[in-house]
PDB file of N, CA and C in Angstrom:
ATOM      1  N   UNK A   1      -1.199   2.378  17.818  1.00  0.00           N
ATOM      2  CA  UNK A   1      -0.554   2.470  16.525  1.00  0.00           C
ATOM      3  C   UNK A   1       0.696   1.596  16.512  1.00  0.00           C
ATOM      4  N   UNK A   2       0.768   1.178  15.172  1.00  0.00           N
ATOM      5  CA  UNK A   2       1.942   0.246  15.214  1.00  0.00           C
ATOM      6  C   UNK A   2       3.786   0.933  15.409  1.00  0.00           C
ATOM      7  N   UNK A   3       4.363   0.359  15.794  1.00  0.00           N
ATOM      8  CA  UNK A   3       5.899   1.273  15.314  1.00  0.00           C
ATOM      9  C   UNK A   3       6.291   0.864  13.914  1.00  0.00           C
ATOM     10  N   UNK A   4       6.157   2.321  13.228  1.00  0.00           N
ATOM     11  CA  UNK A   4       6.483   1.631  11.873  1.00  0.00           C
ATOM     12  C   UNK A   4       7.947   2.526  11.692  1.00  0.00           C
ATOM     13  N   UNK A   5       8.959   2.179  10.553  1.00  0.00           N
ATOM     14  CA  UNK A   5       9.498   2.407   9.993  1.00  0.00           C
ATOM     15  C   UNK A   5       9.331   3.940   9.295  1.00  0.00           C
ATOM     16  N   UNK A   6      10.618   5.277   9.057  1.00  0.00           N
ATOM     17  CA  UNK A   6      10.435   5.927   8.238  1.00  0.00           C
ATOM     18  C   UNK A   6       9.584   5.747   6.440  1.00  0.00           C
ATOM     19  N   UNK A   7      10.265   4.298   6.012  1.00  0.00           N
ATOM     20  CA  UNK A   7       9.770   4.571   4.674  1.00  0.00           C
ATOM     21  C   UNK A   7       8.171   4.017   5.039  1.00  0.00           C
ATOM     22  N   UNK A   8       7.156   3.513   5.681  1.00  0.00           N
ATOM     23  CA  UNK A   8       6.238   3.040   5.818  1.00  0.00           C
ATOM     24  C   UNK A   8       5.245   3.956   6.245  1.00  0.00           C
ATOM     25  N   UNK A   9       5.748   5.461   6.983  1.00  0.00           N
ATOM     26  CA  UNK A   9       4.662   6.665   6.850  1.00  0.00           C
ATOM     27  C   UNK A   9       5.060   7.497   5.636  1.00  0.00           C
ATOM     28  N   UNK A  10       6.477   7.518   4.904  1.00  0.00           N
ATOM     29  CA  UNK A  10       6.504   7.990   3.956  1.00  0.00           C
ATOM     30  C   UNK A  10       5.421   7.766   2.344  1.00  0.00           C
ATOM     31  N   UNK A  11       5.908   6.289   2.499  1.00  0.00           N
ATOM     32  CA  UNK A  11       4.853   5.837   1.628  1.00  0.00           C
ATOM     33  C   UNK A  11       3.077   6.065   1.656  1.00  0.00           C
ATOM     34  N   UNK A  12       2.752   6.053   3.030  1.00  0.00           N
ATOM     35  CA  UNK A  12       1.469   6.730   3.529  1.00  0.00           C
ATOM     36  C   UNK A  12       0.808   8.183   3.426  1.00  0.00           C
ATOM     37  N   UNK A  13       2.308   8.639   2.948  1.00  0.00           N
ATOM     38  CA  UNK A  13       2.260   9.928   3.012  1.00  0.00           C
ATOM     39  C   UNK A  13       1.771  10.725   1.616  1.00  0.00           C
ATOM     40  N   UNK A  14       2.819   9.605   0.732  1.00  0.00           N
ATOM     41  CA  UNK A  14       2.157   9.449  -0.674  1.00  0.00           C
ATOM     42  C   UNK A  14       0.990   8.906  -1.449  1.00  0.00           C
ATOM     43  N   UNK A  15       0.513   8.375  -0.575  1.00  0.00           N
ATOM     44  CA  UNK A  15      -0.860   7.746  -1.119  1.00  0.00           C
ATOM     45  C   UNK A  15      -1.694   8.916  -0.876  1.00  0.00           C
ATOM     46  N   UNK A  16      -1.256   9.688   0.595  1.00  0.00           N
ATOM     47  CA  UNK A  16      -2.718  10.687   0.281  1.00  0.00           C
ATOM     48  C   UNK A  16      -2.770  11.873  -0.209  1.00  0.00           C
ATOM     49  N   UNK A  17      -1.083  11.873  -0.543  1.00  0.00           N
ATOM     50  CA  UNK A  17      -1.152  12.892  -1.429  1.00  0.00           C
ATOM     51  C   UNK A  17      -2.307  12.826  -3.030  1.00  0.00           C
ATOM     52  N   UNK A  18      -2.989  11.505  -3.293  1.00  0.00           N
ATOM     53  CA  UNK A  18      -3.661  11.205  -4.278  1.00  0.00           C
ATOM     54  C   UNK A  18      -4.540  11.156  -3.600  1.00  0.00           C
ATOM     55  N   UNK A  19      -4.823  11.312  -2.751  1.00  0.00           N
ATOM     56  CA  UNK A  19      -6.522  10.968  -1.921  1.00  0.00           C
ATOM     57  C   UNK A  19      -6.515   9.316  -1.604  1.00  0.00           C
ATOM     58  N   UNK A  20      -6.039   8.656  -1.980  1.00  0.00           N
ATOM     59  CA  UNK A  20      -6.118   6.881  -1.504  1.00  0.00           C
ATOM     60  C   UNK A  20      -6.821   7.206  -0.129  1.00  0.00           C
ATOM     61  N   UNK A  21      -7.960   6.006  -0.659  1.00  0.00           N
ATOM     62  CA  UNK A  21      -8.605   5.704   0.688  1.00  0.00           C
ATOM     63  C   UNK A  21      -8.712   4.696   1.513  1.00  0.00           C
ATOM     64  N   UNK A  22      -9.356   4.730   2.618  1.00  0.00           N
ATOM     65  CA  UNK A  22      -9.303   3.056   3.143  1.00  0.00           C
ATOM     66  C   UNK A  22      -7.842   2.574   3.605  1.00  0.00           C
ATOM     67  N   UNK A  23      -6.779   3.384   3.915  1.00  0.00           N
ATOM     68  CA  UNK A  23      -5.285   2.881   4.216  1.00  0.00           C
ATOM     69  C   UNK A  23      -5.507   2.421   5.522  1.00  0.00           C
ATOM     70  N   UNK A  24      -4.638   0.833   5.108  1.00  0.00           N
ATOM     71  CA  UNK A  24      -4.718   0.136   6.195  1.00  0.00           C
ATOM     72  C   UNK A  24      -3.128  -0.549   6.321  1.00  0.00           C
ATOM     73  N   UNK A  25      -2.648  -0.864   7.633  1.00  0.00           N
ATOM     74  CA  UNK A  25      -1.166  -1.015   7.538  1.00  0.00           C
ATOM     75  C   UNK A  25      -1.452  -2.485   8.611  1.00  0.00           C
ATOM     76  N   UNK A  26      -0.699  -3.579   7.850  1.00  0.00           N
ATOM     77  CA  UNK A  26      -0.460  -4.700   8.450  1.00  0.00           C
ATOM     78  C   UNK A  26       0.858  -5.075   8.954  1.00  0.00           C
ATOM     79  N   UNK A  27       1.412  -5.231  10.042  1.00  0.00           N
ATOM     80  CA  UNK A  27       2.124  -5.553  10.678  1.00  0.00           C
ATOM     81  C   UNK A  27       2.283  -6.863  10.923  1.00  0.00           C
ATOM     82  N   UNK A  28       3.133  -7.863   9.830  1.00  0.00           N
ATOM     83  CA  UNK A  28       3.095  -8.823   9.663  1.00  0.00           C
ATOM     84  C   UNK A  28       4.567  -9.905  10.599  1.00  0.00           C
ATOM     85  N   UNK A  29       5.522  -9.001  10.738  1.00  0.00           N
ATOM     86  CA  UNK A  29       6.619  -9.426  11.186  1.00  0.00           C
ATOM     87  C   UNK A  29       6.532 -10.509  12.392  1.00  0.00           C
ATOM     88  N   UNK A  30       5.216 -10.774  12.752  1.00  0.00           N
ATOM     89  CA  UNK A  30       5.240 -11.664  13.727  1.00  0.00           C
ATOM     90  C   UNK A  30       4.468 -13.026  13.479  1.00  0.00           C
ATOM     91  N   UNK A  31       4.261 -12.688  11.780  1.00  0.00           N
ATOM     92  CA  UNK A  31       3.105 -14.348  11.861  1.00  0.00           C
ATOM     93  C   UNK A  31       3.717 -14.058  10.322  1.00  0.00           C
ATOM     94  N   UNK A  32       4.612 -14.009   9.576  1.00  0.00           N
ATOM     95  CA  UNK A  32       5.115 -14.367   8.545  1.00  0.00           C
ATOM     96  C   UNK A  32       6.442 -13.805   7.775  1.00  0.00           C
ATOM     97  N   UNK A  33       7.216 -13.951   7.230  1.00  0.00           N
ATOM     98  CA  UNK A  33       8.178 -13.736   6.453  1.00  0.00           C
ATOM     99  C   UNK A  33       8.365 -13.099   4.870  1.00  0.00           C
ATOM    100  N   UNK A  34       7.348 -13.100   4.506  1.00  0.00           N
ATOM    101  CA  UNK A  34       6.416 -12.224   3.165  1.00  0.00           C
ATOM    102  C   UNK A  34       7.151 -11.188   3.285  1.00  0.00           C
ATOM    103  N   UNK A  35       6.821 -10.290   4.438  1.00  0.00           N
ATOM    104  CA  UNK A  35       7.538  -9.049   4.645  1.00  0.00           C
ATOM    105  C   UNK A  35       7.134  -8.544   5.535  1.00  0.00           C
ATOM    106  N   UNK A  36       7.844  -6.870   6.214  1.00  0.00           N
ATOM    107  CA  UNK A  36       7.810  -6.719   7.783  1.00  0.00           C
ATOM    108  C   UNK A  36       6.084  -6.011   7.439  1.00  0.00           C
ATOM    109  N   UNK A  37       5.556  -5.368   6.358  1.00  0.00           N
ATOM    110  CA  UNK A  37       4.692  -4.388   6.772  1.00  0.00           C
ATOM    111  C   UNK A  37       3.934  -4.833   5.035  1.00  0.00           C
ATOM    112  N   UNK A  38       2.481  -4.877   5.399  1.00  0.00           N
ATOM    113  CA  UNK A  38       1.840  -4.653   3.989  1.00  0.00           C
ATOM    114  C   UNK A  38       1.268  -3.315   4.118  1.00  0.00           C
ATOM    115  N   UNK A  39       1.235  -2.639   3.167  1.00  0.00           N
ATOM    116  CA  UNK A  39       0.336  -1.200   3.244  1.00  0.00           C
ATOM    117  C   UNK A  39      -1.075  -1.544   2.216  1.00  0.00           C
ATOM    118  N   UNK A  40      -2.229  -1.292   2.467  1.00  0.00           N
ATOM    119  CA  UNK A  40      -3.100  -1.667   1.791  1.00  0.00           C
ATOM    120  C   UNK A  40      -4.147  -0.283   1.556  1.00  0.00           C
ATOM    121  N   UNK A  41      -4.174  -0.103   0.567  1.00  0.00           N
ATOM    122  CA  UNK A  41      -5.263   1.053  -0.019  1.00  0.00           C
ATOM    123  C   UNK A  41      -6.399   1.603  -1.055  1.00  0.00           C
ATOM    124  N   UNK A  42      -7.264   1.785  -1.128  1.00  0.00           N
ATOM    125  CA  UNK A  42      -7.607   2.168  -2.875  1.00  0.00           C
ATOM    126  C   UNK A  42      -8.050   3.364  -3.158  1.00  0.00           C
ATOM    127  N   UNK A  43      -8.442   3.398  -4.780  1.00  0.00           N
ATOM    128  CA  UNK A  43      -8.701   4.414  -5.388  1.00  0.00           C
ATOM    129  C   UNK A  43     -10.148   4.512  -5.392  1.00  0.00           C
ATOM    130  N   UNK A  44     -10.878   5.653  -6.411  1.00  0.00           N
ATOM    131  CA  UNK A  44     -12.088   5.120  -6.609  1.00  0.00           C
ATOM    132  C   UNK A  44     -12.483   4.879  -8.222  1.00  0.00           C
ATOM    133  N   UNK A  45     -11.407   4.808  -8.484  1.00  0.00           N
ATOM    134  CA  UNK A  45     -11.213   4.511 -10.179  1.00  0.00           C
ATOM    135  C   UNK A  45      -9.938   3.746 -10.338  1.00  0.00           C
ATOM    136  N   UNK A  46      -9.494   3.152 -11.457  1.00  0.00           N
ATOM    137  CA  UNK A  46      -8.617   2.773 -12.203  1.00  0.00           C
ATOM    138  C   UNK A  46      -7.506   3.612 -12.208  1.00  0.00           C
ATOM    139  N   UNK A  47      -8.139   5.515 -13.200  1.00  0.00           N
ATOM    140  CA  UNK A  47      -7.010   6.272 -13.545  1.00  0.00           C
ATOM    141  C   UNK A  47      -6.589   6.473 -11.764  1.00  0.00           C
ATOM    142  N   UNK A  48      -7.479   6.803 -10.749  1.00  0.00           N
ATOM    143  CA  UNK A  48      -6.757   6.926  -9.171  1.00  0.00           C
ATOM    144  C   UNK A  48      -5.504   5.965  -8.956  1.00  0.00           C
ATOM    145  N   UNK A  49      -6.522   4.689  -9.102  1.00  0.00           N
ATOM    146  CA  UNK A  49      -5.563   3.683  -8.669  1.00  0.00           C
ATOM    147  C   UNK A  49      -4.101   3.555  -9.079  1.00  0.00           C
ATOM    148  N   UNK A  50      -3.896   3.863 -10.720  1.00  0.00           N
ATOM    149  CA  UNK A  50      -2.223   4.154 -11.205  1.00  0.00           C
ATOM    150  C   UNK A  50      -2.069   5.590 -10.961  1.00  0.00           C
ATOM    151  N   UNK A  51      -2.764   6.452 -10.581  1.00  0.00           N
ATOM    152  CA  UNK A  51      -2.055   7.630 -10.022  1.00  0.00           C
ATOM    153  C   UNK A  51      -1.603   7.482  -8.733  1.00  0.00           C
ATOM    154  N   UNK A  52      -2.624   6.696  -7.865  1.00  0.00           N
ATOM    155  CA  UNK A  52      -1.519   6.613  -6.659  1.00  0.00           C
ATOM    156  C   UNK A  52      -0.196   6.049  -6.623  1.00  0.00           C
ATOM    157  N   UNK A  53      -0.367   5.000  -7.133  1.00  0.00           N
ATOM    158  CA  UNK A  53       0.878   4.145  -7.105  1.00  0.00           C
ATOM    159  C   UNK A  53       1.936   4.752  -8.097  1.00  0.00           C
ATOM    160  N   UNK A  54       1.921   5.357  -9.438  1.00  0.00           N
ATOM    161  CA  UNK A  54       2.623   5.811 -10.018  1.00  0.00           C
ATOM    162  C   UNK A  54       3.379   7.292  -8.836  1.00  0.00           C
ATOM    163  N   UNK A  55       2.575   7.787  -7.945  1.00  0.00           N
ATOM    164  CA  UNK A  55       3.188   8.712  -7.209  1.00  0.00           C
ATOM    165  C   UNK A  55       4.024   8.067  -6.116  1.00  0.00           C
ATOM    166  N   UNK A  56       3.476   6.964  -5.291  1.00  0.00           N
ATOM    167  CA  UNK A  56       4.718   6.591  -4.563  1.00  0.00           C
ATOM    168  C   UNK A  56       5.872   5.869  -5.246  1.00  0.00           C
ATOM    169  N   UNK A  57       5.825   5.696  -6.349  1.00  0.00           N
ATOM    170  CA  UNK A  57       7.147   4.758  -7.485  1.00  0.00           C
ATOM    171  C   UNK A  57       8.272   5.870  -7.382  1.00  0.00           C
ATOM    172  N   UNK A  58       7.568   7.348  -8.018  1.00  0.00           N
ATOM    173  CA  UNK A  58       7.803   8.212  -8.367  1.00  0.00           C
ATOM    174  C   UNK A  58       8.899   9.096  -7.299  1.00  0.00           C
ATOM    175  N   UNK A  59       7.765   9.526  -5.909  1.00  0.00           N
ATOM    176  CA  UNK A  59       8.321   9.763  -4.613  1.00  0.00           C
ATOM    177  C   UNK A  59       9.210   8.931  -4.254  1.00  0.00           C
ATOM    178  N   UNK A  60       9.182   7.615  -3.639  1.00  0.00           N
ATOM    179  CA  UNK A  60      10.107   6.983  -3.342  1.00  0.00           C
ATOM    180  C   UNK A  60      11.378   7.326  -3.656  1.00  0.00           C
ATOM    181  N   UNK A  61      11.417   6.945  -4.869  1.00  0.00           N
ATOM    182  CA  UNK A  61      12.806   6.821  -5.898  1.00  0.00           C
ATOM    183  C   UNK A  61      13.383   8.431  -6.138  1.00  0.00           C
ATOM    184  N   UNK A  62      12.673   9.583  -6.319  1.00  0.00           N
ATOM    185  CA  UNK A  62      13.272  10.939  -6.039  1.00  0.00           C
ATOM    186  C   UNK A  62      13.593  11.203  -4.545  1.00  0.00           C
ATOM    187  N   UNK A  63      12.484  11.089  -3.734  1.00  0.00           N
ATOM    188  CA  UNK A  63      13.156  11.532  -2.379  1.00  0.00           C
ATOM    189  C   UNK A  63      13.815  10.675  -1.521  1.00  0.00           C
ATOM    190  N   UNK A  64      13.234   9.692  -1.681  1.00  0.00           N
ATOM    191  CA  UNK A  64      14.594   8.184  -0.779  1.00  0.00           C
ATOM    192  C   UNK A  64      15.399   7.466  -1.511  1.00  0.00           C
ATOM    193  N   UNK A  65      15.628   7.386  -2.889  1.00  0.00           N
ATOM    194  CA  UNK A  65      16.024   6.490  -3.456  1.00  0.00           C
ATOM    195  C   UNK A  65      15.951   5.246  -3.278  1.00  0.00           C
ATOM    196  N   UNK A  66      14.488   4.978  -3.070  1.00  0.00           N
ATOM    197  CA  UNK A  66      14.203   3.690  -3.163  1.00  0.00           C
ATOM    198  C   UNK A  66      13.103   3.231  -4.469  1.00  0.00           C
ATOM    199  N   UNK A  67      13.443   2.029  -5.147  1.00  0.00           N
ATOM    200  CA  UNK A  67      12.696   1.538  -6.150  1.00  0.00           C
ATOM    201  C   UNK A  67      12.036   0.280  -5.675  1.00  0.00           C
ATOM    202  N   UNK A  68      10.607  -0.065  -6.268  1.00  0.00           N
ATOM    203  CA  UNK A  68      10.828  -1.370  -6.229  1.00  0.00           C
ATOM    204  C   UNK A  68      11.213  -2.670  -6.726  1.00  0.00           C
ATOM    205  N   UNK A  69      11.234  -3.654  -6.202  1.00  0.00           N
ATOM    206  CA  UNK A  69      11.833  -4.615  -6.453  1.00  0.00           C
ATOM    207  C   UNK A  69      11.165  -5.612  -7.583  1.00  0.00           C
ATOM    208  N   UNK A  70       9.881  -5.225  -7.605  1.00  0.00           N
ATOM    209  CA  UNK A  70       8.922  -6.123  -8.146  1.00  0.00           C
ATOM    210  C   UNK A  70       7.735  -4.691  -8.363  1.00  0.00           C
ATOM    211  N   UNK A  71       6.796  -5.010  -9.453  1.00  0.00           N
ATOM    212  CA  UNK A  71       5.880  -4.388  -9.710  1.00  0.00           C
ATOM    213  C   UNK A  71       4.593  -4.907 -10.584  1.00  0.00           C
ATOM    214  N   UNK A  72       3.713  -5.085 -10.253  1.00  0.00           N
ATOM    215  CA  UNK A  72       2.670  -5.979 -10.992  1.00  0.00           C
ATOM    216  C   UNK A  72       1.020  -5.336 -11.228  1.00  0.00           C
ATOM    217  N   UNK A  73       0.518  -5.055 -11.892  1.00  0.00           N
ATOM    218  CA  UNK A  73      -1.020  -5.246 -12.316  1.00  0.00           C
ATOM    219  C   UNK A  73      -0.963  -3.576 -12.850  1.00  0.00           C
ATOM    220  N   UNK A  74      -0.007  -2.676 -13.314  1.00  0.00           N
ATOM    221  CA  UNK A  74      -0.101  -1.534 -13.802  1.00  0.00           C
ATOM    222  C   UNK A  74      -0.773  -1.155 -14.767  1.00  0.00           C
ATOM    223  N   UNK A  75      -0.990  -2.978 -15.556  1.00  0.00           N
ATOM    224  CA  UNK A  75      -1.733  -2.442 -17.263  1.00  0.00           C
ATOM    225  C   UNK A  75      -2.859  -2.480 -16.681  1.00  0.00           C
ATOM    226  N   UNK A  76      -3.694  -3.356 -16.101  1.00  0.00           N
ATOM    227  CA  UNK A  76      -5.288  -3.833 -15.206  1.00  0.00           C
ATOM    228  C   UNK A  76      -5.497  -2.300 -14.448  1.00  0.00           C
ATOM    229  N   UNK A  77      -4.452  -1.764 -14.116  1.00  0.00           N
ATOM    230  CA  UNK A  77      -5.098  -0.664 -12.706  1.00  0.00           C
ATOM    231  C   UNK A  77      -6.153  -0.895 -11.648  1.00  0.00           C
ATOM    232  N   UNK A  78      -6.682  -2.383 -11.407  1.00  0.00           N
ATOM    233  CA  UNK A  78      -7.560  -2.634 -10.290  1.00  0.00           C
ATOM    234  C   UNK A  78      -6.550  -3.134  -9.453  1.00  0.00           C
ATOM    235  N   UNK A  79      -5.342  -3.512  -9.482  1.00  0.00           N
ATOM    236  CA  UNK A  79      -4.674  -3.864  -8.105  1.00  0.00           C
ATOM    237  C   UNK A  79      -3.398  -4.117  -8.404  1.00  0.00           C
ATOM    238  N   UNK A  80      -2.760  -2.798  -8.080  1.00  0.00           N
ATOM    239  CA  UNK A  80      -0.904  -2.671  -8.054  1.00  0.00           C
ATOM    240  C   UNK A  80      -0.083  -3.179  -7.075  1.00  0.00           C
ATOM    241  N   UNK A  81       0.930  -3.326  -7.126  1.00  0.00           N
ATOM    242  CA  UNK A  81       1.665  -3.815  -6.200  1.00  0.00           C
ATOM    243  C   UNK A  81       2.492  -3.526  -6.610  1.00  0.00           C
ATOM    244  N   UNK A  82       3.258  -2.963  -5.066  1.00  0.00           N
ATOM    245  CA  UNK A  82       4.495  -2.411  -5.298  1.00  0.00           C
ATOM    246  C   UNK A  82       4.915  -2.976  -4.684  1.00  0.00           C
ATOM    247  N   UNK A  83       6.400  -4.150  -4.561  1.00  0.00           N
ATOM    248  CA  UNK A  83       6.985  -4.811  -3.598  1.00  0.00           C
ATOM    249  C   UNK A  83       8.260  -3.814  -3.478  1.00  0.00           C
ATOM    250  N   UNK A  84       8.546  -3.035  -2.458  1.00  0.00           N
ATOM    251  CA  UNK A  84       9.733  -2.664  -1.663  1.00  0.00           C
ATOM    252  C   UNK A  84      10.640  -3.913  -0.668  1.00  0.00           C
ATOM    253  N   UNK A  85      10.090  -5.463  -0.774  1.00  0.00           N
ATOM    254  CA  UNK A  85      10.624  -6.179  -0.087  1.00  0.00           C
ATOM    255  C   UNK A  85      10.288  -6.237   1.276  1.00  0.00           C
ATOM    256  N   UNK A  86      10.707  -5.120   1.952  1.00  0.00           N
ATOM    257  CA  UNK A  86      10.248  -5.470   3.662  1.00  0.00           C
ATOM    258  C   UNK A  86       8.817  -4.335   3.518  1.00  0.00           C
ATOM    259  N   UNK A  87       8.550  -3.868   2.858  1.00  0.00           N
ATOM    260  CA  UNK A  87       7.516  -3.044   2.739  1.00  0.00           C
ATOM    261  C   UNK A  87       6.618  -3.534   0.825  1.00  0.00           C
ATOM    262  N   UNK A  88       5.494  -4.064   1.285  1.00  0.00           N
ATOM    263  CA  UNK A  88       4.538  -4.346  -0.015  1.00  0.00           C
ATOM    264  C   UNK A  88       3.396  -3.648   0.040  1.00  0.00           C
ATOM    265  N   UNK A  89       3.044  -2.441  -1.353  1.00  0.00           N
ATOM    266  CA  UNK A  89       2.054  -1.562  -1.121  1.00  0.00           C
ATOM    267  C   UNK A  89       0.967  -2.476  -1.615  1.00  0.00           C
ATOM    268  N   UNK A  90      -0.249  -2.350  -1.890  1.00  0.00           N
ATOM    269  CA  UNK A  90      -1.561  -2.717  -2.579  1.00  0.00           C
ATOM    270  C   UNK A  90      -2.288  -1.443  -2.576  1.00  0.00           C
ATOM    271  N   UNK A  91      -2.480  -1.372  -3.788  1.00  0.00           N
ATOM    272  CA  UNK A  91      -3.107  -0.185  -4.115  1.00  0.00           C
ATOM    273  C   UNK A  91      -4.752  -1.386  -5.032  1.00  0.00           C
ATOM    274  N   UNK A  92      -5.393  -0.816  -4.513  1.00  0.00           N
ATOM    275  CA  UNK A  92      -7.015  -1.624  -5.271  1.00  0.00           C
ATOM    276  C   UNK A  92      -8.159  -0.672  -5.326  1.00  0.00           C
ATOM    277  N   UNK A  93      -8.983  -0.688  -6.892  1.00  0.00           N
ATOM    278  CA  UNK A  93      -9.866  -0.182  -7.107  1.00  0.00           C
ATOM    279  C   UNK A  93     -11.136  -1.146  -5.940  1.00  0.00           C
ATOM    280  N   UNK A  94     -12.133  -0.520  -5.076  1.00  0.00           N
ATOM    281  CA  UNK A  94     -12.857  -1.282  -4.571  1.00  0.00           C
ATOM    282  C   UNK A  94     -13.837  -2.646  -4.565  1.00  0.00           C
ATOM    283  N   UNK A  95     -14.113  -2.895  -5.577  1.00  0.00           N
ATOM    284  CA  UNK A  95     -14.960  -3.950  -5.762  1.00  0.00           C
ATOM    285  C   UNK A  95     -13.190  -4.928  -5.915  1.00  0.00           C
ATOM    286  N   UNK A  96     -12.290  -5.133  -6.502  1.00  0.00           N
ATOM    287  CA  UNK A  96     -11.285  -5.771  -6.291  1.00  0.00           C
ATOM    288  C   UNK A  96     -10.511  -6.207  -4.866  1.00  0.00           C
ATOM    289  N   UNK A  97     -10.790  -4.882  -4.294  1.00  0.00           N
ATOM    290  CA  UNK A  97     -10.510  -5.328  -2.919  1.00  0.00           C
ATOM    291  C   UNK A  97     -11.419  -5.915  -2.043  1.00  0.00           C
ATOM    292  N   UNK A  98     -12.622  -5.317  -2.177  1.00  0.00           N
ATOM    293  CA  UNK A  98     -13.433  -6.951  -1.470  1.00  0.00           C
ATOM    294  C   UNK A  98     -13.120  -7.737  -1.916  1.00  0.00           C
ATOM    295  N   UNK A  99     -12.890  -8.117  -2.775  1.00  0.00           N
ATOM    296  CA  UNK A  99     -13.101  -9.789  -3.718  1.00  0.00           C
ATOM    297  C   UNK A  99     -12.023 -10.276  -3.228  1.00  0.00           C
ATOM    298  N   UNK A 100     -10.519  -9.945  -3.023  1.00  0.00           N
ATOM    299  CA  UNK A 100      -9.734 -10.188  -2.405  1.00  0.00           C
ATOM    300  C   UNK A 100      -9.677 -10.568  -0.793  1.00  0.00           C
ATOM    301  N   UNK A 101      -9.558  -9.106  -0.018  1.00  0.00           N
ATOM    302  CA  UNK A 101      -9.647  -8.921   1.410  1.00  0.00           C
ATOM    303  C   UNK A 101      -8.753  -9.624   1.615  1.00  0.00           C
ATOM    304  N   UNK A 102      -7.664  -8.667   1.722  1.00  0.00           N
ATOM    305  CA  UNK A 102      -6.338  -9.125   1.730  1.00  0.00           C
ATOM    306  C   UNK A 102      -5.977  -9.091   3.837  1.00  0.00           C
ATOM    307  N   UNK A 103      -6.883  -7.844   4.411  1.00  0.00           N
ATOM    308  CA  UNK A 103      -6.531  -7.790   5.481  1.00  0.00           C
ATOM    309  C   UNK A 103      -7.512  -8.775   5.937  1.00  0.00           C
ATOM    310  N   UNK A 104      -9.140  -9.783   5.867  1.00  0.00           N
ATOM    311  CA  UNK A 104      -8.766 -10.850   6.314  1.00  0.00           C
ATOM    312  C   UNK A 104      -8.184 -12.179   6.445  1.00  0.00           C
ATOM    313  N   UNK A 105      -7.573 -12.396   5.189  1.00  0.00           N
ATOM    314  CA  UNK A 105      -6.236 -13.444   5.191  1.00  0.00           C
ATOM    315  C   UNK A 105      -5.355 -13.256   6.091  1.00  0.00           C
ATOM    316  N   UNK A 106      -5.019 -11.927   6.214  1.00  0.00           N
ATOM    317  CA  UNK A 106      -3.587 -11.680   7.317  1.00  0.00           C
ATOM    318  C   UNK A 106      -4.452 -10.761   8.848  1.00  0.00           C
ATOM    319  N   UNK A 107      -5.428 -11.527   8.903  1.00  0.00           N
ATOM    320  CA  UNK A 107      -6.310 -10.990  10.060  1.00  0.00           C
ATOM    321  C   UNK A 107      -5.740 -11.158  11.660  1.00  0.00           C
ATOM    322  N   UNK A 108      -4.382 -12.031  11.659  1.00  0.00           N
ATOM    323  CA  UNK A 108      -3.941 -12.167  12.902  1.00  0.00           C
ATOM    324  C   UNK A 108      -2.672 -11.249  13.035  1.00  0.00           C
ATOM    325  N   UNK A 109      -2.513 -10.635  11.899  1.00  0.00           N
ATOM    326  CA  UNK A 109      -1.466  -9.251  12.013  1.00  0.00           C
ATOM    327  C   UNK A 109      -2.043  -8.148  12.741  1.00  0.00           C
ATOM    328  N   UNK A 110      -1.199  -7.553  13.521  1.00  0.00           N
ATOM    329  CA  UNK A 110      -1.356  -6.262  13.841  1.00  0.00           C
ATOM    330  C   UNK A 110      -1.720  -5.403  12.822  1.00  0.00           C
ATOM    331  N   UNK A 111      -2.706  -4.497  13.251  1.00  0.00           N
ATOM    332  CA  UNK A 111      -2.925  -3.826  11.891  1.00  0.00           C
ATOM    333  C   UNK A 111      -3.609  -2.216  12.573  1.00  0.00           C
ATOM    334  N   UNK A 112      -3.931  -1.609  11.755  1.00  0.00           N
ATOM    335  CA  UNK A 112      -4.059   0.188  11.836  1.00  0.00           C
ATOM    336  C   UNK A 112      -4.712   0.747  11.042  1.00  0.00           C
ATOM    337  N   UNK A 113      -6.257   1.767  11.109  1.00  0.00           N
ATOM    338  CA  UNK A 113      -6.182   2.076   9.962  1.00  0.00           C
ATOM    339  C   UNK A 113      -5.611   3.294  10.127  1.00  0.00           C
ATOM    340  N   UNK A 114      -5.645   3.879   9.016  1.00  0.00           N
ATOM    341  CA  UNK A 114      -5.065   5.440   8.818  1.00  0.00           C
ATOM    342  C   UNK A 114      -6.112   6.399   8.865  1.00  0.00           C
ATOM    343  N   UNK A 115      -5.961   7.402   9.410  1.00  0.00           N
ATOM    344  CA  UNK A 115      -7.180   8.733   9.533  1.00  0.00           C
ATOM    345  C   UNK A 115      -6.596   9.420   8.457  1.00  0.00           C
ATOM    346  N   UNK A 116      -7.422   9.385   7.254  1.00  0.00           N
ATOM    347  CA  UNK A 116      -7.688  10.880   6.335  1.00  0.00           C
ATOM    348  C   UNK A 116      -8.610  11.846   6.647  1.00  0.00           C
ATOM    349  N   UNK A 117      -8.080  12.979   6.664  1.00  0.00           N
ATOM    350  CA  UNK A 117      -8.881  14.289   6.402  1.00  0.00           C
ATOM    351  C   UNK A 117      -9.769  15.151   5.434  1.00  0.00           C
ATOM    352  N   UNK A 118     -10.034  13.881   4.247  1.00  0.00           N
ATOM    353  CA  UNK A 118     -11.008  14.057   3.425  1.00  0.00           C
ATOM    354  C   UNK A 118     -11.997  13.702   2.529  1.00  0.00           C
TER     355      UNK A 118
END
């Protein structure tokens, strides 16, 4: 497992509070400057997909006071992004995230998946 940061299992923490599946954590800090950690996940719908992400916006900013910096694809709901800066979520309905495959572009990052329990 990677050493991550408090806000980087927090945020993990919030995705499954929505059920997000497929969480995968890239550890980028050694092959780029983008940022230290991508978190990558999806829904199995649209309304999932802005419920997850609307819950870590939500969490964040009540329990850490953190917002992000940037926020993009909320009206679409097939692929959010939340930029925290050293931490960038991706939240993707599935057929979007194949089409993408964001973790093999950054395939020489360290990476993790996450075990859900359901």
């Amino acid at each position: 497992m990677i050493e991550t940061g408090v806000n980087v299992e927090r945020i993990i923490h919030h995705i499954m509070e929505k059920k997000g599946a497929e969480i995968v954590v890239l550890d980028l800090r050694k092959i780029t400057s983008i940022a230290d950690y991508f978190i990558v996940a999806q829904g199995n719908s649209n309304v999932q997909v802005k419920a997850i992400a609307d819950e870590v916006k939500e969490k964040m900013a009540k329990e850490d006071g953190l917002h992000p910096w940037h926020v993009e694809g909320m009206e679409g709901q097939r692929w959010i992004l939340l930029d925290y800066v050293d931490i960038v979520v991706h939240i993707f309905d599935p057929k979007t995230r194949n089409y993408y495959d964001i973790e093999k572009l950054y395939e020489d990052a360290e990476s993790w998946r996450v075990k859900t329990d359901y």
